[in-house]
Every structure is written in structure tokens, then in C-alpha cells.
PDB file of N, CA and C in Angstrom:
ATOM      1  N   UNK A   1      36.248  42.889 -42.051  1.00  0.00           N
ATOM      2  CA  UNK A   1      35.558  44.156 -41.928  1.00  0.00           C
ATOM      3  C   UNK A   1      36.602  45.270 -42.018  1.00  0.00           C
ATOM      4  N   UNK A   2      35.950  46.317 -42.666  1.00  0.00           N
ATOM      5  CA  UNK A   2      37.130  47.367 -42.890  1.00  0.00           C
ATOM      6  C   UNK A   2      37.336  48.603 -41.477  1.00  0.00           C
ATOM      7  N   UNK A   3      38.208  49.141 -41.722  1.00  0.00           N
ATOM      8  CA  UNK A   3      38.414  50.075 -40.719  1.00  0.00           C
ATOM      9  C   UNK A   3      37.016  51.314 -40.825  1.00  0.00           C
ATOM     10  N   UNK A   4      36.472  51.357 -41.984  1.00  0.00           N
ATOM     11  CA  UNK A   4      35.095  52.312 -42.111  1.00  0.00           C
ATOM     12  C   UNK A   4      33.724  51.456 -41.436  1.00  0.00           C
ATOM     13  N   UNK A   5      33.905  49.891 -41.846  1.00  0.00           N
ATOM     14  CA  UNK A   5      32.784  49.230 -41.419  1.00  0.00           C
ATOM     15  C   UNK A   5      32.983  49.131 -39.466  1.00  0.00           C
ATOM     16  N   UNK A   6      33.872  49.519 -39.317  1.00  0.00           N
ATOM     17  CA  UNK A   6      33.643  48.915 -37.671  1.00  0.00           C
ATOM     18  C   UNK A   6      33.389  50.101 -37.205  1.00  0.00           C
ATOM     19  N   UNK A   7      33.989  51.268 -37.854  1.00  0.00           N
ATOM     20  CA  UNK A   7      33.460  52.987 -37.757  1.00  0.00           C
ATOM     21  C   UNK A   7      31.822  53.030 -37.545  1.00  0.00           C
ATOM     22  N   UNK A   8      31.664  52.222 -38.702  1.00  0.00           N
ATOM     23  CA  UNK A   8      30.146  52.214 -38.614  1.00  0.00           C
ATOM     24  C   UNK A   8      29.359  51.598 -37.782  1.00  0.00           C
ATOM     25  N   UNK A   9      30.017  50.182 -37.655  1.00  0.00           N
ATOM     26  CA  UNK A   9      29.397  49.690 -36.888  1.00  0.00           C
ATOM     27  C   UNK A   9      29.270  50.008 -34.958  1.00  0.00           C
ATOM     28  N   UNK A  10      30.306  50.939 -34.271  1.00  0.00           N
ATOM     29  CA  UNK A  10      30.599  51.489 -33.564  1.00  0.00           C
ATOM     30  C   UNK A  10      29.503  52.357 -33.201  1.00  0.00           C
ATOM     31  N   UNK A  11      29.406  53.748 -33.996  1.00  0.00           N
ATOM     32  CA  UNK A  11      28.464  54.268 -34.085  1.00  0.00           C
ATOM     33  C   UNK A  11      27.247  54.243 -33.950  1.00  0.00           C
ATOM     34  N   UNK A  12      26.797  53.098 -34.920  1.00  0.00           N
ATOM     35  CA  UNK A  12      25.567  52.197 -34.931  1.00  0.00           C
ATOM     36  C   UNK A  12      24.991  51.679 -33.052  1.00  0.00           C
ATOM     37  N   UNK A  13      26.049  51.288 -32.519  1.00  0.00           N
ATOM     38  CA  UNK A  13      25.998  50.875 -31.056  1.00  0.00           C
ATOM     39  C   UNK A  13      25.815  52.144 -30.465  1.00  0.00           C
ATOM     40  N   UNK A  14      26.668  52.942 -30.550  1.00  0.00           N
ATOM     41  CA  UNK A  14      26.432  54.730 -29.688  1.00  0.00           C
ATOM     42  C   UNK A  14      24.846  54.732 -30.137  1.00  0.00           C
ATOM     43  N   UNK A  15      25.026  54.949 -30.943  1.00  0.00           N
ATOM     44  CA  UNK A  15      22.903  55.145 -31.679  1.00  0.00           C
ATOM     45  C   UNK A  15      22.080  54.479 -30.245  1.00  0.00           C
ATOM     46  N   UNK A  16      22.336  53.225 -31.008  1.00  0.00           N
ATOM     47  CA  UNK A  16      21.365  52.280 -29.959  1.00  0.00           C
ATOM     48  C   UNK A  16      21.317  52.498 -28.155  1.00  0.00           C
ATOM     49  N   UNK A  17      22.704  52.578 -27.990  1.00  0.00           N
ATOM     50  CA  UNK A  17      22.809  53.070 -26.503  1.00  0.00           C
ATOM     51  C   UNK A  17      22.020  54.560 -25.982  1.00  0.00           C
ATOM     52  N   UNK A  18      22.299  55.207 -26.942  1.00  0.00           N
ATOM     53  CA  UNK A  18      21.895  56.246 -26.567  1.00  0.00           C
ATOM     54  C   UNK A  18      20.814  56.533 -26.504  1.00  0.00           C
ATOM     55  N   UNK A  19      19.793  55.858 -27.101  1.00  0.00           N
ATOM     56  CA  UNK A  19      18.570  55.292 -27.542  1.00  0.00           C
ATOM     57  C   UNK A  19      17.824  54.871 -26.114  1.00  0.00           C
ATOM     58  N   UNK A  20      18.451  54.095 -25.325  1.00  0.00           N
ATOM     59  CA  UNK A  20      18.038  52.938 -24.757  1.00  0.00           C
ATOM     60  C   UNK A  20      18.140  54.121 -23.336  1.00  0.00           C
ATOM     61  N   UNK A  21      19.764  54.960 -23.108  1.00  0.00           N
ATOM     62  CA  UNK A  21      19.658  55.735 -22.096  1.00  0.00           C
ATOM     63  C   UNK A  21      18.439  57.171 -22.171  1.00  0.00           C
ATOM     64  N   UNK A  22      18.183  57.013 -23.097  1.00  0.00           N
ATOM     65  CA  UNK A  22      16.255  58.238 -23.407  1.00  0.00           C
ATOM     66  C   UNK A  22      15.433  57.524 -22.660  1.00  0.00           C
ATOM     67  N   UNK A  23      15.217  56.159 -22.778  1.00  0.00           N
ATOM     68  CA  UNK A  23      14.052  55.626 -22.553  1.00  0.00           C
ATOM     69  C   UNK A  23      14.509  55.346 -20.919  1.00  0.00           C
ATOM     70  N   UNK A  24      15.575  54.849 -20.517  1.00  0.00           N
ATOM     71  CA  UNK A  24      15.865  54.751 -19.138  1.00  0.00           C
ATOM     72  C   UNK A  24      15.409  55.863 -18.270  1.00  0.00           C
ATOM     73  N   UNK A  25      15.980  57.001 -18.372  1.00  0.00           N
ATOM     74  CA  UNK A  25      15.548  58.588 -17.999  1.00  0.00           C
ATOM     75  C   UNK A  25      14.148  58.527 -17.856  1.00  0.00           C
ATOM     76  N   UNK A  26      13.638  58.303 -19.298  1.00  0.00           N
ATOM     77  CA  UNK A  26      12.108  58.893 -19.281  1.00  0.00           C
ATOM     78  C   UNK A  26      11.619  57.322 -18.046  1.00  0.00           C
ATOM     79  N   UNK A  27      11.902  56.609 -18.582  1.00  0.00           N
ATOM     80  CA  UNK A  27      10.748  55.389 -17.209  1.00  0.00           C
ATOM     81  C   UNK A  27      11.304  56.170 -15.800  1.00  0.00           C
ATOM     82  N   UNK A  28      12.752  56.204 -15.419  1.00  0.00           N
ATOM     83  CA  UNK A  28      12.888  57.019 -14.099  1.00  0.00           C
ATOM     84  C   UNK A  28      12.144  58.051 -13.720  1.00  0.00           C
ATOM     85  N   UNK A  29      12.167  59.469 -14.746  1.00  0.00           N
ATOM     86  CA  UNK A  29      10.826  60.542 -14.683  1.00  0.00           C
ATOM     87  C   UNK A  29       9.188  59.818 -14.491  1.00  0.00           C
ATOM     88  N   UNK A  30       8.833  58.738 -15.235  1.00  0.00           N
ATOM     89  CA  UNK A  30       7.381  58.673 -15.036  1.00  0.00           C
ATOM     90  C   UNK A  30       7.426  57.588 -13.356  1.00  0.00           C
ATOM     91  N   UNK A  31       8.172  57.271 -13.288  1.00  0.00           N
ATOM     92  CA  UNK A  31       8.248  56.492 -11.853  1.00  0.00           C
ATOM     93  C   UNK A  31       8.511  57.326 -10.943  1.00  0.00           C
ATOM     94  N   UNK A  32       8.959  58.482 -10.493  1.00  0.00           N
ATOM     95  CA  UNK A  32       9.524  59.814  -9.816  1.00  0.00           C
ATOM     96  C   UNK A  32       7.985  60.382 -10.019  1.00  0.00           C
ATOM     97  N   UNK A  33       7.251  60.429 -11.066  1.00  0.00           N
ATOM     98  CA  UNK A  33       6.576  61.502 -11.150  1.00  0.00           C
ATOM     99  C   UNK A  33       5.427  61.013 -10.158  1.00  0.00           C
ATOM    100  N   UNK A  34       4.959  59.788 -10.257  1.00  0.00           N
ATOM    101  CA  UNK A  34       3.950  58.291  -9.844  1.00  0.00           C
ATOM    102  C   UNK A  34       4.383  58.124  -8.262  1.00  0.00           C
ATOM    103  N   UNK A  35       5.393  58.583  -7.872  1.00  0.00           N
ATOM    104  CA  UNK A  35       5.786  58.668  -6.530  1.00  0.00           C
ATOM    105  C   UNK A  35       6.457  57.234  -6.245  1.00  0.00           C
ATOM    106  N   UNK A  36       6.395  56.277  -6.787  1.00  0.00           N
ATOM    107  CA  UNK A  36       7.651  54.973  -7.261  1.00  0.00           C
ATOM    108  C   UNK A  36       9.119  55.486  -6.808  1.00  0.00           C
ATOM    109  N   UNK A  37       9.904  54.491  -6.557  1.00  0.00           N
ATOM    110  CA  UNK A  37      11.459  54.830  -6.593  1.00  0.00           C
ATOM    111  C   UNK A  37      11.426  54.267  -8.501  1.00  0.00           C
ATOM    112  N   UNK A  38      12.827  54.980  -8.593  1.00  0.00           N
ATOM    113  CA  UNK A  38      13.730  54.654 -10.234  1.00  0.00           C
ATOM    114  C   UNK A  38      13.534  53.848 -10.593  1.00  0.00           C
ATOM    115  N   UNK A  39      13.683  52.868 -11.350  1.00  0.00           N
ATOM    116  CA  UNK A  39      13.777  51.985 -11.637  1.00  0.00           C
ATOM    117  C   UNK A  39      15.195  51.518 -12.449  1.00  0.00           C
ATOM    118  N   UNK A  40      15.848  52.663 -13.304  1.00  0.00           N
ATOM    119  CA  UNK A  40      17.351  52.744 -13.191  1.00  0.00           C
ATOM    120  C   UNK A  40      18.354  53.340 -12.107  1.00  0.00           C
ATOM    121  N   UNK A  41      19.199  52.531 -11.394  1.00  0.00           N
ATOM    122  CA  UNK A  41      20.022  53.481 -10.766  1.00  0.00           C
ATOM    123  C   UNK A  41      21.540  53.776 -11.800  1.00  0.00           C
ATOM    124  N   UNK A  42      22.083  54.227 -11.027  1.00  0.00           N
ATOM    125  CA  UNK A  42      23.909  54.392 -11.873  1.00  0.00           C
ATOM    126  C   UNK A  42      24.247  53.039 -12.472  1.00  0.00           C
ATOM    127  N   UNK A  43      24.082  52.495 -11.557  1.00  0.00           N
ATOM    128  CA  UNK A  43      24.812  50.804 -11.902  1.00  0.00           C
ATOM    129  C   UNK A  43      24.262  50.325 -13.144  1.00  0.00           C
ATOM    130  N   UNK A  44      22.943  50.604 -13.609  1.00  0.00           N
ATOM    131  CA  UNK A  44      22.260  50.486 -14.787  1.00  0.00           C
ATOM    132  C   UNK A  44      22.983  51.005 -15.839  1.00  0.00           C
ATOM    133  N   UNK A  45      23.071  52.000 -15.829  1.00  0.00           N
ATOM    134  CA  UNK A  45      23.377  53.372 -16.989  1.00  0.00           C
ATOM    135  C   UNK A  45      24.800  52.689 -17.031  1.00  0.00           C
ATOM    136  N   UNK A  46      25.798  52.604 -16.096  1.00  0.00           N
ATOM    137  CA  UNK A  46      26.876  52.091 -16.462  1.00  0.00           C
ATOM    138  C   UNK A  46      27.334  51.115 -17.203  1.00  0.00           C
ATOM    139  N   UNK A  47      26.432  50.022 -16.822  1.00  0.00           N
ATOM    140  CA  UNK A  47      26.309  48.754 -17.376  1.00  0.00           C
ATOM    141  C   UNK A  47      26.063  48.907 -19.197  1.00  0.00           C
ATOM    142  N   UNK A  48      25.530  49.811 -19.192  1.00  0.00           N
ATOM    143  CA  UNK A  48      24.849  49.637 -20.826  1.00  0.00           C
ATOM    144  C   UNK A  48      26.479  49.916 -21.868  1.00  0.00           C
ATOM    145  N   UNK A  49      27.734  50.154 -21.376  1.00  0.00           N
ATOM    146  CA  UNK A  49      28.772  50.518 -22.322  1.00  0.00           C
ATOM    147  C   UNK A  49      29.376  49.356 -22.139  1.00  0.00           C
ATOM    148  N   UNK A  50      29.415  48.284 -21.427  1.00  0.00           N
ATOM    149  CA  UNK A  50      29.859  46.938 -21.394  1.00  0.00           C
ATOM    150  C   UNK A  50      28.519  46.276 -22.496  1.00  0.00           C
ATOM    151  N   UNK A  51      27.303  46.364 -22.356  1.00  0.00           N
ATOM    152  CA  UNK A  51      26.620  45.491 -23.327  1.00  0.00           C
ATOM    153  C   UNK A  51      26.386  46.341 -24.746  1.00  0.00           C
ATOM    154  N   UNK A  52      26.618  47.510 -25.108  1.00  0.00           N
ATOM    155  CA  UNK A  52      26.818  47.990 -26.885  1.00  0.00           C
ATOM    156  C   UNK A  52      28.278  47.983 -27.342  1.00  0.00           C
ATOM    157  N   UNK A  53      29.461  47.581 -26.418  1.00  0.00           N
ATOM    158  CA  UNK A  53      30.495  47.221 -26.796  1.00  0.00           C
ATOM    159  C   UNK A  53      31.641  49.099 -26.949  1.00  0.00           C
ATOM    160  N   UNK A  54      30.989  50.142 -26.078  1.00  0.00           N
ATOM    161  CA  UNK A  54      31.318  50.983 -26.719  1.00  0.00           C
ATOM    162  C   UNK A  54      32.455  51.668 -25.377  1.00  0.00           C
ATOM    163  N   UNK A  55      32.673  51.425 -24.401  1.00  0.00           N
ATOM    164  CA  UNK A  55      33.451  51.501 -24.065  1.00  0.00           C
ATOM    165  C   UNK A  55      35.036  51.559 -24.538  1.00  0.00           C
ATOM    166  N   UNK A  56      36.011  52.262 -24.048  1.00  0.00           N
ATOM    167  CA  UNK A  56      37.380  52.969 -24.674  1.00  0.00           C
ATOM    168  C   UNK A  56      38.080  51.500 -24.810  1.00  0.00           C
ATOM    169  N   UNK A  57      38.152  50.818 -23.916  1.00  0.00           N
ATOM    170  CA  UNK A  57      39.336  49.349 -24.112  1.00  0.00           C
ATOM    171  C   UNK A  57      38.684  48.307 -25.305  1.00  0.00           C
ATOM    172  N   UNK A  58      36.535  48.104 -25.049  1.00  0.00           N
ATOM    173  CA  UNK A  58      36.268  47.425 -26.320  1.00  0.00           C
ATOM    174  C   UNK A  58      36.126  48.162 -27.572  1.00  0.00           C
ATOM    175  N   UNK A  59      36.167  49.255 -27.529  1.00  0.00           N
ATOM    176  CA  UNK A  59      36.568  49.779 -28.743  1.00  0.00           C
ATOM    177  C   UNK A  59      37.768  49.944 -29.580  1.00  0.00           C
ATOM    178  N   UNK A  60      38.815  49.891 -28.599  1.00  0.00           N
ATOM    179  CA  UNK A  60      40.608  49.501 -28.997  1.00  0.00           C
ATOM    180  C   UNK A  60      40.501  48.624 -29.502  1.00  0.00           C
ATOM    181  N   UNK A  61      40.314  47.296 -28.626  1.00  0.00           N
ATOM    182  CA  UNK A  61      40.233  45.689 -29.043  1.00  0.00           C
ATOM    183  C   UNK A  61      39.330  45.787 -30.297  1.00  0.00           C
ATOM    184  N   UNK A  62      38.257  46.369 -30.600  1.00  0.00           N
ATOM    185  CA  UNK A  62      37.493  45.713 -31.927  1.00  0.00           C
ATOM    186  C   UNK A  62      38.099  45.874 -32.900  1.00  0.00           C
ATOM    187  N   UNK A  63      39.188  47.007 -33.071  1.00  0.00           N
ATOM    188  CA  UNK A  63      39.667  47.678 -34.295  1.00  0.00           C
ATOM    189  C   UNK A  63      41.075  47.270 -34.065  1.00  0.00           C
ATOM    190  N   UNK A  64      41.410  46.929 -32.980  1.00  0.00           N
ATOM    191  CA  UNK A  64      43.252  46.104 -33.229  1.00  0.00           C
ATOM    192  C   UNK A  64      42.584  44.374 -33.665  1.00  0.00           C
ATOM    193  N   UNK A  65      41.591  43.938 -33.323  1.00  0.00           N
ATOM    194  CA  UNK A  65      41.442  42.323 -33.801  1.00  0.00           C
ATOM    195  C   UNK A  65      40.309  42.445 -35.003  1.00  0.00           C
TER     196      UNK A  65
END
């Protein structure tokens, strides 16, 4: 894979994450609104840059290996 394809493919993950943290928010708002607790806390939201790979150290590692 080239140094443009992992660019891309990088990105592609930001997309999706960022994607996924809209929909987290919005279920927290309609559960807040419903009088429910969250259903995401921090620990959630954090978690999601360990599973799209987009974190600063797996993003070093994808493009040094």
C-alpha cells in the first residue's frame, strides 16, 4: 500500500468514527431528553480511536510498517 493509500485509508476511518460519534451524541440527547441516563459515557467515546485505528501511535505504526 502506498503512502497516499494509507492517507486514504486513514481518513476513511476519521469518516467512519466520526460518523459513529453523531450517532453516539444523538442516542445520549434522545435518552437525556426521555429522562433515561446516557447510554455513552467518556469511556465510550474514547474507546472508539483504539477500534478505527486512528489514534497518534496507530497511526505512526500503520505508515512506518
Amino acid at each position: 500500500m502506498t503512502d497516499e493509500q494509507k492517507a486514504a485509508f486513514v481518513m476513511g476511518q476519521v469518516a467512519c468514527m466520526l460518523a459513529r460519534i453523531e450517532s453516539m451524541k444523538a442516542a445520549n440527547i434522545m435518552r437525556q431528553d426521555q429522562g433515561h441516563a446516557i447510554a455513552y459515557d467518556e469511556a465510550a467515546f474514547e474507546n472508539l480511536e483504539r477500534e478505527f485505528l486512528v489514534g497518534h501511535n496507530a497511526v505512526i505504526e500503520f505508515f512506518r510498517g
